[in-house]
C-alpha atoms as a PDB file:
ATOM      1  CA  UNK A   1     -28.484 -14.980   3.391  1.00  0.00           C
ATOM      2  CA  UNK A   2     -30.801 -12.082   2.814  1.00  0.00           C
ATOM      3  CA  UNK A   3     -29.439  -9.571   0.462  1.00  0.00           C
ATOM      4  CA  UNK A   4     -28.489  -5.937   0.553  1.00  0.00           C
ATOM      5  CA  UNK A   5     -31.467  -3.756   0.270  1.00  0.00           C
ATOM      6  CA  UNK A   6     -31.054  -1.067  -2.577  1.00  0.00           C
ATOM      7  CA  UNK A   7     -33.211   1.397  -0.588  1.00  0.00           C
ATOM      8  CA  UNK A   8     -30.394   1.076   2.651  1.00  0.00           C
ATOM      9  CA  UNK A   9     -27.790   1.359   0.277  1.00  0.00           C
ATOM     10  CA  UNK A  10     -29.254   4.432  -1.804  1.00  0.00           C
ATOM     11  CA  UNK A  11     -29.799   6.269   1.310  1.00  0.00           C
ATOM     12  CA  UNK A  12     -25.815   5.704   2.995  1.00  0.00           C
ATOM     13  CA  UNK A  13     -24.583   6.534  -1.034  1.00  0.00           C
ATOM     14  CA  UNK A  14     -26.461  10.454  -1.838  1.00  0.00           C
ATOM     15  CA  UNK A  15     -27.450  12.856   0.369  1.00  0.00           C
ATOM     16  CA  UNK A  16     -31.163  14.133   0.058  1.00  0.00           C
ATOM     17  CA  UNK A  17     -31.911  16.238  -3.208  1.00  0.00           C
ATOM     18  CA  UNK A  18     -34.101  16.988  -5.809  1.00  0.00           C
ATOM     19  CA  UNK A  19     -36.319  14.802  -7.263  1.00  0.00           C
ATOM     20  CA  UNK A  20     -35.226  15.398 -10.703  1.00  0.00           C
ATOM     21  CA  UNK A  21     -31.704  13.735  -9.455  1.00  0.00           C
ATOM     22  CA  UNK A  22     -33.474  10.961  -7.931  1.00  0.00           C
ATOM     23  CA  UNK A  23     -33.531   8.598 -10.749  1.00  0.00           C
ATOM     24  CA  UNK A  24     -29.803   9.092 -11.891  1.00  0.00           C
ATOM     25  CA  UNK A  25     -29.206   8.387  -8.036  1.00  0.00           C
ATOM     26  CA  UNK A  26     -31.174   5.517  -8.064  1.00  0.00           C
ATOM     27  CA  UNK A  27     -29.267   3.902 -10.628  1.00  0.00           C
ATOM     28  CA  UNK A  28     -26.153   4.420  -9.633  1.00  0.00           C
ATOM     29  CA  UNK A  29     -26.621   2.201  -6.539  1.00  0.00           C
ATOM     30  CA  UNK A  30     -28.261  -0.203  -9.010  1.00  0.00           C
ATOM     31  CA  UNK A  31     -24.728  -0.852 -10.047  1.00  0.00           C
ATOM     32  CA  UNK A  32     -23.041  -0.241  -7.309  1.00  0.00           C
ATOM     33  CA  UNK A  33     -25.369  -3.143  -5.576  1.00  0.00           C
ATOM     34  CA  UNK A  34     -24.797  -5.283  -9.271  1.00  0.00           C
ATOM     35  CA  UNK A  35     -21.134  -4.926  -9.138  1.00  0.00           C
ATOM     36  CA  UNK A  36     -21.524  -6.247  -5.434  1.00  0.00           C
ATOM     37  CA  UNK A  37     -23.474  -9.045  -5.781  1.00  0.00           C
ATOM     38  CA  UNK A  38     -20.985 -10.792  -8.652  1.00  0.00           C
ATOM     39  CA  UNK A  39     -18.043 -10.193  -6.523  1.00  0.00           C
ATOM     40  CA  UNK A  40     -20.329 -11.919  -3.359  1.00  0.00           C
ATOM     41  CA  UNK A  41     -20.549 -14.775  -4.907  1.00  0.00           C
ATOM     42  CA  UNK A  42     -17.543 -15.627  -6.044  1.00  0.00           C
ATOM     43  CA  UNK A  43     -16.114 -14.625  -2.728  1.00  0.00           C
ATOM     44  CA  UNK A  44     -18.409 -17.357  -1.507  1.00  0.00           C
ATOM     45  CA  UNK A  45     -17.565 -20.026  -3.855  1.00  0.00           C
ATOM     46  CA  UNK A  46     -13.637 -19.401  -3.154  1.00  0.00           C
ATOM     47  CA  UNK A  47     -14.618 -19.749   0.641  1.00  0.00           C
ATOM     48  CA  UNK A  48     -16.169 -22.938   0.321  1.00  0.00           C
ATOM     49  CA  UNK A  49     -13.405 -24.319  -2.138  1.00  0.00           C
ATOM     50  CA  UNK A  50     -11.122 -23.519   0.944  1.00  0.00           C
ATOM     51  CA  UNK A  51     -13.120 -24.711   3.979  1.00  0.00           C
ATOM     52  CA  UNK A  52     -13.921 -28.003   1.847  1.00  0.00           C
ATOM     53  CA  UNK A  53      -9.631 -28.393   0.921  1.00  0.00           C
ATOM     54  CA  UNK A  54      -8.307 -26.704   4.331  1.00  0.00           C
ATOM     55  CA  UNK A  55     -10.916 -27.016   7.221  1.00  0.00           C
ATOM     56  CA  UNK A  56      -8.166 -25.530   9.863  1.00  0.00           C
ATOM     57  CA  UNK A  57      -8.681 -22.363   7.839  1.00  0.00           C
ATOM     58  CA  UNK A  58     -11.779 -21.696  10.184  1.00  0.00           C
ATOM     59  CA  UNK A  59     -10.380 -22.412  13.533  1.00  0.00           C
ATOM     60  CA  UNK A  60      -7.088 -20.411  12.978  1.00  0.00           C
ATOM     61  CA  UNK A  61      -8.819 -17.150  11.170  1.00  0.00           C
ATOM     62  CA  UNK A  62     -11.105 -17.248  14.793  1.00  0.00           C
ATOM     63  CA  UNK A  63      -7.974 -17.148  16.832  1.00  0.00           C
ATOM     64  CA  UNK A  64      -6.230 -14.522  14.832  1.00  0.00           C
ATOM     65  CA  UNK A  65      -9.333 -12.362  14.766  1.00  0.00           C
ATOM     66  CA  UNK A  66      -8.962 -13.179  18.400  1.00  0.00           C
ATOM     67  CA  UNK A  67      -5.251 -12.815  19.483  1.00  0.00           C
ATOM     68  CA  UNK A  68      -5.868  -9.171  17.092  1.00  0.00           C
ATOM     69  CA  UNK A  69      -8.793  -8.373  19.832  1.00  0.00           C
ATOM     70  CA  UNK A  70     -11.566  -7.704  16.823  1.00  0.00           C
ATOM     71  CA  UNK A  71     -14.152  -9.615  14.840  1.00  0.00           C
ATOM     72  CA  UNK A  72     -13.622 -12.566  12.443  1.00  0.00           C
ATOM     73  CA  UNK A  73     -16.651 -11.132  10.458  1.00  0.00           C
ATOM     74  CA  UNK A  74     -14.764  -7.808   9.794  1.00  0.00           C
ATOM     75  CA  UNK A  75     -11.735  -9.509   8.654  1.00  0.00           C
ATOM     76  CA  UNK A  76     -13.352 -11.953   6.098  1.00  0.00           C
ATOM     77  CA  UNK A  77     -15.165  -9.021   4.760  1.00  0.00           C
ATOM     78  CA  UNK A  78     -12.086  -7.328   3.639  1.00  0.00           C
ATOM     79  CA  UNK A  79     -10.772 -10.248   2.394  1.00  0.00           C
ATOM     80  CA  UNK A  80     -13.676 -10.788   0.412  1.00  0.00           C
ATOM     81  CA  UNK A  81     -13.307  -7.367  -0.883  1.00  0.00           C
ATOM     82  CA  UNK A  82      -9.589  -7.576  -1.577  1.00  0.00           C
ATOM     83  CA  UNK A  83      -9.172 -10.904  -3.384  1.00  0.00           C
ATOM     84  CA  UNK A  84     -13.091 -12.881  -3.261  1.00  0.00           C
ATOM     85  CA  UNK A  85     -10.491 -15.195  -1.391  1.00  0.00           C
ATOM     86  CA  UNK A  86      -8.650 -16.697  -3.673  1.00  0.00           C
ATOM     87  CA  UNK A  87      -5.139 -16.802  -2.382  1.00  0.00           C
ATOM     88  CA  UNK A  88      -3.101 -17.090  -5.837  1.00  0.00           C
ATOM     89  CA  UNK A  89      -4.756 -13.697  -7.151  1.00  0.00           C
ATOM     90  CA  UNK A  90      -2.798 -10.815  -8.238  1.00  0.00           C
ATOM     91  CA  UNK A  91      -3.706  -7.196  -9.360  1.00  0.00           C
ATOM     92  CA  UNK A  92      -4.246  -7.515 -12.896  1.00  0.00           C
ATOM     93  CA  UNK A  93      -3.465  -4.142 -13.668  1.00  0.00           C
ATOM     94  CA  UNK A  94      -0.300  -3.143 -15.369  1.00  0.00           C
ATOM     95  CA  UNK A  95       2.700  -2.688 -13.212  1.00  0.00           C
ATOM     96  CA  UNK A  96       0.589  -4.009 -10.259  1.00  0.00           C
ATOM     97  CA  UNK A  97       1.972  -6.827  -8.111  1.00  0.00           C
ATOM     98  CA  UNK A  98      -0.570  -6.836  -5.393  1.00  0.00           C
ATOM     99  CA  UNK A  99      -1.500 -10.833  -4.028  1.00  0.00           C
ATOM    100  CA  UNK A 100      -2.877 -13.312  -1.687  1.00  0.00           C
ATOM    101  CA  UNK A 101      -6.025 -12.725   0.381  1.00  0.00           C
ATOM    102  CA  UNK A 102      -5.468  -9.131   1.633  1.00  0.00           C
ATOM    103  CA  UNK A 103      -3.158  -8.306  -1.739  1.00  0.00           C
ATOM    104  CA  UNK A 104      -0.017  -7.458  -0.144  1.00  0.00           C
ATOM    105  CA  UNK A 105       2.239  -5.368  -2.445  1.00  0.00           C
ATOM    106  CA  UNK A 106       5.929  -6.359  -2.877  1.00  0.00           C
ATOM    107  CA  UNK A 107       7.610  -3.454  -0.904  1.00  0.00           C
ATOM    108  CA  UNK A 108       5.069  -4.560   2.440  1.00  0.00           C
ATOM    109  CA  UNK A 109       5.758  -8.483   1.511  1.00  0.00           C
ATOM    110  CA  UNK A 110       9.249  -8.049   1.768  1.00  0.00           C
ATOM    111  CA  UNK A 111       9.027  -5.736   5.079  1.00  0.00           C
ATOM    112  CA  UNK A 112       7.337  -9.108   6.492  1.00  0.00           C
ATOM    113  CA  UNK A 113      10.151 -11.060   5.119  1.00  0.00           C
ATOM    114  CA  UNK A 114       8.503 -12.531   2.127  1.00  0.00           C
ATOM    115  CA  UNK A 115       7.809 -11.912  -1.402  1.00  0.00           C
ATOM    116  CA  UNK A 116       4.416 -11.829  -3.629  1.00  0.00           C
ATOM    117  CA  UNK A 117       5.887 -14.712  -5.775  1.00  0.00           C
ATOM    118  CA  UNK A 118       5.563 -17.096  -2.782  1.00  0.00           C
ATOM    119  CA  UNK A 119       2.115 -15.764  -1.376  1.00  0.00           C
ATOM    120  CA  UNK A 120       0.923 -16.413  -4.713  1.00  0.00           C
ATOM    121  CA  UNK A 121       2.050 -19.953  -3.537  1.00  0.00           C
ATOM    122  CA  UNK A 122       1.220 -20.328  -0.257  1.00  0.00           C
ATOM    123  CA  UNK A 123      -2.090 -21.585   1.321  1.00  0.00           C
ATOM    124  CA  UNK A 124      -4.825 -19.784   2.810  1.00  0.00           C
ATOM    125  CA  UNK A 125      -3.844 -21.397   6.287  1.00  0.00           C
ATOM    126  CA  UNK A 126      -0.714 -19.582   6.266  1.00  0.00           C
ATOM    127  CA  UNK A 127      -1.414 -17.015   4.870  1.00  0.00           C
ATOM    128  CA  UNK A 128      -3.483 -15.736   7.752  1.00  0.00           C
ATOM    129  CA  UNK A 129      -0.068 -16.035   9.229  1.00  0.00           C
ATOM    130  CA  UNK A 130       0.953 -12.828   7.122  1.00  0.00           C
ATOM    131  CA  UNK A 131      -2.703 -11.030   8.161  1.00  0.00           C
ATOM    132  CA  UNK A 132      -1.795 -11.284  11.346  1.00  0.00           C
ATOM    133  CA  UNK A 133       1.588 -10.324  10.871  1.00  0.00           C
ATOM    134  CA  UNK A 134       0.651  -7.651   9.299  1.00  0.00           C
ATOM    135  CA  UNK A 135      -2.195  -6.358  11.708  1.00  0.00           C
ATOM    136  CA  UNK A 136      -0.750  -6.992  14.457  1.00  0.00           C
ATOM    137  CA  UNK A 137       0.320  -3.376  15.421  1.00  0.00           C
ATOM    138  CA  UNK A 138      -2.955  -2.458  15.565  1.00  0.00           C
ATOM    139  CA  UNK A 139      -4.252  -4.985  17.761  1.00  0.00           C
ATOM    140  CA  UNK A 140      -6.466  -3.429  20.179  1.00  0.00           C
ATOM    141  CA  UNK A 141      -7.952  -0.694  17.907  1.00  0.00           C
ATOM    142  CA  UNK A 142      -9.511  -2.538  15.229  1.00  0.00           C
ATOM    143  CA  UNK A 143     -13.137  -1.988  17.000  1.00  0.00           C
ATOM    144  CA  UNK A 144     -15.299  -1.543  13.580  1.00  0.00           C
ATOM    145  CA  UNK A 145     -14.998  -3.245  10.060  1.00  0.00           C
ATOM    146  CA  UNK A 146     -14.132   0.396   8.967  1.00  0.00           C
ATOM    147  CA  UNK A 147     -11.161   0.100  11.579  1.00  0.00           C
ATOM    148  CA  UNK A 148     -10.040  -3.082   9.954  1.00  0.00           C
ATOM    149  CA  UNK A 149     -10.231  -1.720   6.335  1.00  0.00           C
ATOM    150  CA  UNK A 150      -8.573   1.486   7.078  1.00  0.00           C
ATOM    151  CA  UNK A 151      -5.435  -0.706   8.978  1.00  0.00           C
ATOM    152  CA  UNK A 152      -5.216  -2.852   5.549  1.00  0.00           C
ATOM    153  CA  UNK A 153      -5.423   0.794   3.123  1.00  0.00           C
ATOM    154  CA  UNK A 154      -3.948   3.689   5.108  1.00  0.00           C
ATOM    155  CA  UNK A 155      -2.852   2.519   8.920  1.00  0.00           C
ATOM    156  CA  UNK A 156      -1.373   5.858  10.135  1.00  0.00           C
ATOM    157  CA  UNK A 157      -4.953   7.394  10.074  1.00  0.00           C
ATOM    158  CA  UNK A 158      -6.688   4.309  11.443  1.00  0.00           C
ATOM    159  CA  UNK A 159      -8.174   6.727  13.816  1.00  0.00           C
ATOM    160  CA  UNK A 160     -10.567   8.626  11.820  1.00  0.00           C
ATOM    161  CA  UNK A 161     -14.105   8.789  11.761  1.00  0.00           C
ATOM    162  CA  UNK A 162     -16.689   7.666   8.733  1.00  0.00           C
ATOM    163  CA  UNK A 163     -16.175  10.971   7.140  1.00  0.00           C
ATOM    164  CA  UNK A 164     -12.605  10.719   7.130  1.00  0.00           C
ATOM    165  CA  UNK A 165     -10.899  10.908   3.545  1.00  0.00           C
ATOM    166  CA  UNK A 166      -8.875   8.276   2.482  1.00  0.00           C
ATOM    167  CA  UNK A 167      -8.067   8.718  -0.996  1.00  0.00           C
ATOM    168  CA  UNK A 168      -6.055  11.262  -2.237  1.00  0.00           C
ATOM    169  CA  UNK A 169      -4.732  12.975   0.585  1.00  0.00           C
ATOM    170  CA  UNK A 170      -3.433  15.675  -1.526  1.00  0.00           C
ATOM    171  CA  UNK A 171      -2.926  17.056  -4.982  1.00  0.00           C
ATOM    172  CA  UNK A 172       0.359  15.151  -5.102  1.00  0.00           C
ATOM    173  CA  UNK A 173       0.865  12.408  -8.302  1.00  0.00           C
ATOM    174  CA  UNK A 174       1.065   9.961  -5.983  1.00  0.00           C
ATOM    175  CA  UNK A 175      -2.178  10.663  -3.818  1.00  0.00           C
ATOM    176  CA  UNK A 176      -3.966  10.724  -7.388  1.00  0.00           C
ATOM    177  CA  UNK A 177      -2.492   6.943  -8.402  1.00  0.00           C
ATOM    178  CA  UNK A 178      -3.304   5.987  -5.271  1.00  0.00           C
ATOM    179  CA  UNK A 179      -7.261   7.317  -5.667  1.00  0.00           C
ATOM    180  CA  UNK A 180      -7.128   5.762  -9.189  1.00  0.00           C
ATOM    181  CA  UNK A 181      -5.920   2.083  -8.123  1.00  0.00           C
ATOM    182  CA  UNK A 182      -8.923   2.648  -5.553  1.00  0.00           C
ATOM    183  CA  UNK A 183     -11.545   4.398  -7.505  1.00  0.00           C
ATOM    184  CA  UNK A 184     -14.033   1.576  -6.799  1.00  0.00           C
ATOM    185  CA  UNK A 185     -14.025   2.485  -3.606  1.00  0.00           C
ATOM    186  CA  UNK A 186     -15.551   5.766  -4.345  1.00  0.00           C
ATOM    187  CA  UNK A 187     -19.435   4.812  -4.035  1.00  0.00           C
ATOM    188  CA  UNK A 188     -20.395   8.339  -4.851  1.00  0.00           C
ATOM    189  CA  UNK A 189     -18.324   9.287  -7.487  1.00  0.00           C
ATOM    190  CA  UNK A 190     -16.954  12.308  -5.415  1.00  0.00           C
ATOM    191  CA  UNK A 191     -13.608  12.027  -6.449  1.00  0.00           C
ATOM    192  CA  UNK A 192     -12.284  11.287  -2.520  1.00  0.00           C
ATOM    193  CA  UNK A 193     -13.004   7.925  -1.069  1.00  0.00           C
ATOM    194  CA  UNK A 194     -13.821   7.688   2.888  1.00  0.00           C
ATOM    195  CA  UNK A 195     -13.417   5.898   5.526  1.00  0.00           C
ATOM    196  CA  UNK A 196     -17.162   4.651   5.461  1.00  0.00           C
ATOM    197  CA  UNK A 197     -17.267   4.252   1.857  1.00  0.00           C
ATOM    198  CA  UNK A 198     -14.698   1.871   2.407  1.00  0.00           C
ATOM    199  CA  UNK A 199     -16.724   0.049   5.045  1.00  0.00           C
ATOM    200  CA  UNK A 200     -20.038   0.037   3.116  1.00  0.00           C
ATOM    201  CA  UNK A 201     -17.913  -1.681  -0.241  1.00  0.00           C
ATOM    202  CA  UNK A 202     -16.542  -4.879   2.190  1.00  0.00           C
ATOM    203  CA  UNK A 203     -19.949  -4.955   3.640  1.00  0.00           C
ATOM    204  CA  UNK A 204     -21.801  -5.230   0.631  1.00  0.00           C
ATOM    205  CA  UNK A 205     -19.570  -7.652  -0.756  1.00  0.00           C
ATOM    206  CA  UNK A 206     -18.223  -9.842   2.016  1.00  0.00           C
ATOM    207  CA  UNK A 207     -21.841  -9.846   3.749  1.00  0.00           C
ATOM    208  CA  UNK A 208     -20.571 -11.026   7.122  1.00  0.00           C
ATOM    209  CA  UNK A 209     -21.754  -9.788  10.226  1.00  0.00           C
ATOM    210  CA  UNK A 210     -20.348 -10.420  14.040  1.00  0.00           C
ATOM    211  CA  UNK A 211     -22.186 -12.566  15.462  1.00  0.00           C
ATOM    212  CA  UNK A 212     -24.419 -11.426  18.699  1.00  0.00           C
ATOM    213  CA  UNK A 213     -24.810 -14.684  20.898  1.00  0.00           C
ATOM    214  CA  UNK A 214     -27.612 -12.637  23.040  1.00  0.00           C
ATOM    215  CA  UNK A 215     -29.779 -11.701  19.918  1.00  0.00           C
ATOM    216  CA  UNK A 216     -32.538 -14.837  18.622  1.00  0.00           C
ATOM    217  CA  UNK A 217     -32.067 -12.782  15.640  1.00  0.00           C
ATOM    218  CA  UNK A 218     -28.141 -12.476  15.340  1.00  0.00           C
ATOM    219  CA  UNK A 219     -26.686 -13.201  11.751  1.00  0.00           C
ATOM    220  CA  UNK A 220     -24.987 -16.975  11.180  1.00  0.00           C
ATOM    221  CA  UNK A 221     -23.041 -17.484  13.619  1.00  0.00           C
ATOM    222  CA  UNK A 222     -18.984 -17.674  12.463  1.00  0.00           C
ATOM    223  CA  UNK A 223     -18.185 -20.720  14.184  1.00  0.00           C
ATOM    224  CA  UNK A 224     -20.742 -22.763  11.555  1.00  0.00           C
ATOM    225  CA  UNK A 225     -20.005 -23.943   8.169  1.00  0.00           C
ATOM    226  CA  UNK A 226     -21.142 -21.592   5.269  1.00  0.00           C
ATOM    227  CA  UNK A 227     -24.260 -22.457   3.275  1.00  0.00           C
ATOM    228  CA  UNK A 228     -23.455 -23.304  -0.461  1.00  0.00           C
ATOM    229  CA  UNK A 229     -24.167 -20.126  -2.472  1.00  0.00           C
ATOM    230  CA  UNK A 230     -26.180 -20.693  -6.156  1.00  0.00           C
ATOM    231  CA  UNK A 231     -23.827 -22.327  -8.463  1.00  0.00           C
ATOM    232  CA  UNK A 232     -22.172 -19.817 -11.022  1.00  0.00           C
ATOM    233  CA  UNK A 233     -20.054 -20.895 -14.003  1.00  0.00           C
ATOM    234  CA  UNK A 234     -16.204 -21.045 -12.248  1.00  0.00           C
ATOM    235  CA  UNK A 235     -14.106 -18.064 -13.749  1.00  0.00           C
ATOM    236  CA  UNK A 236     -10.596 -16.517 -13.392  1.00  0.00           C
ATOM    237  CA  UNK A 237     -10.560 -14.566 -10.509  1.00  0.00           C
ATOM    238  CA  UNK A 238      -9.531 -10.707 -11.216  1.00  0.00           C
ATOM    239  CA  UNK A 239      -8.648  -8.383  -8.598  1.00  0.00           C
ATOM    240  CA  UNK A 240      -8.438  -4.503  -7.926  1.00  0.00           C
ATOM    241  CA  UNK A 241      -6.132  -3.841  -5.455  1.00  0.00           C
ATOM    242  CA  UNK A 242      -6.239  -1.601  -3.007  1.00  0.00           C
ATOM    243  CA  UNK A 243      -2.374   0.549  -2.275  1.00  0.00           C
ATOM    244  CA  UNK A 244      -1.606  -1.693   0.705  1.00  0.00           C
ATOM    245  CA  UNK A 245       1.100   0.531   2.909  1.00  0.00           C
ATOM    246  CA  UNK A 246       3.492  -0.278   5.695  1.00  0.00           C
ATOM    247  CA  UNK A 247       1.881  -0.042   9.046  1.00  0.00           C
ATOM    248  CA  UNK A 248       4.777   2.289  10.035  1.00  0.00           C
ATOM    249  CA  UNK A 249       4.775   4.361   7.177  1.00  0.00           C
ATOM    250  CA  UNK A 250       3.531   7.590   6.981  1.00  0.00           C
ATOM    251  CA  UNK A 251       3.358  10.807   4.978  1.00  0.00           C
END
């Protein structure tokens, strides 16, 4: 799999300026792109630990992604992103009870009539169960990987453009722990995280791409197996939420 160029991702991160700022720039998506590529491979080596244990995984995330009406690339990206798909992880962070692959909170795993003590437990397999429980209200408008992020983070402005702010909303103490449980997100250090921002993270760490039957060129198609990534030394999977919310809450 080729990797992300720094050049694309310098240019989608800072605006154009002068060239004294160039070099702090630069560097910034140095990490950014660093940070990435750890987090890609471990999402890769969880992947294959589950296709190798539970090959119905692959069959039944393709006909989610296809009863939801959007792509099975965009939904293993956030996954990636979420929990480098391991389905026992939890937030590590104190007071934090985020888990499973697209690290449900408690109050949303009890609205879908579970707890995050027993997705901690379950397996993968059903477990997409509970994605497409969950994203199931927005079936039929999750046309982007942005789309599919935004439905996971904040659903009842799913319908916002790239530029859209996410993260805080408002002044308001919880809009700013909200921003602070998500501050990765923020690829320019802004202080607001966006809707593309958002998009740009999962792509750079999850790496999938929909698959275009009519292009000789079109990235691996989903319906293969996964080459082996290189081997890494196997390590306790940590996880930064994001504030997963209730599809029909709002504020």
């Amino acid at each position: 799999m080729k990797r992300v160029r720094l050049i694309g991702v310098t240019a989608l991160l800072v605006a154009p300026t002068a060239p004294a700022q160039t070099e702090q720039q630069d560097d910034h998506a140095r990490r950014i792109v660093a940070h990435s590529e750890a987090k890609h491979i471990r999402s890769r080596q969880n992947l294959l630990k589950i296709l190798s244990a539970q090959p119905q995984f692959w069959p039944e995330l393709l006909a989610v992604a296809e009863r939801l009406q959007t792509q099975p690339a965009w939904l293993l990206n956030v996954m990636a992103t979420e929990s480098l798909f391991d389905p026992s992880a939890r937030n590590s962070l104190p007071g934090q009870s985020a888990s499973g692959l697209l690290q449900w909170i408690e109050s949303t795993a009890q609205k879908m009539g579970t707890t995050t003590a027993v997705i901690r437990r379950m397996d993968p397999v059903n477990q997409l169960g509970l994605v497409e429980k969950y994203l199931a209200p927005f079936s039929g408008r999750l046309d982007s990987l942005a789309d599919v992020y935004m439905a996971v983070l904040r659903g009842f402005i799913i319908d916002g453009k790239d530029e859209t702010v996410v993260s805080p909303l408002d002044n308001s103490r919880k809009e700013q722990r909200i921003y602070r449980l998500n501050k990765w997100l923020d690829l320019n250090d802004d202080r607001k995280i966006t809707k593309g921002e958002m998009a740009l993270a999962a792509t750079l760490i999850g790496r999938f791409q929909p698959h275009d039957p009519t292009s000789p060129h079109s990235s691996r198609d989903l319906r293969s197996p996964l080459p082996a990534p290189s081997a890494r030394p196997d390590r306790k999977t940590v996880t930064r939420s994001i504030y997963i919310r209730s599809p029909k809450s709002a504020e």
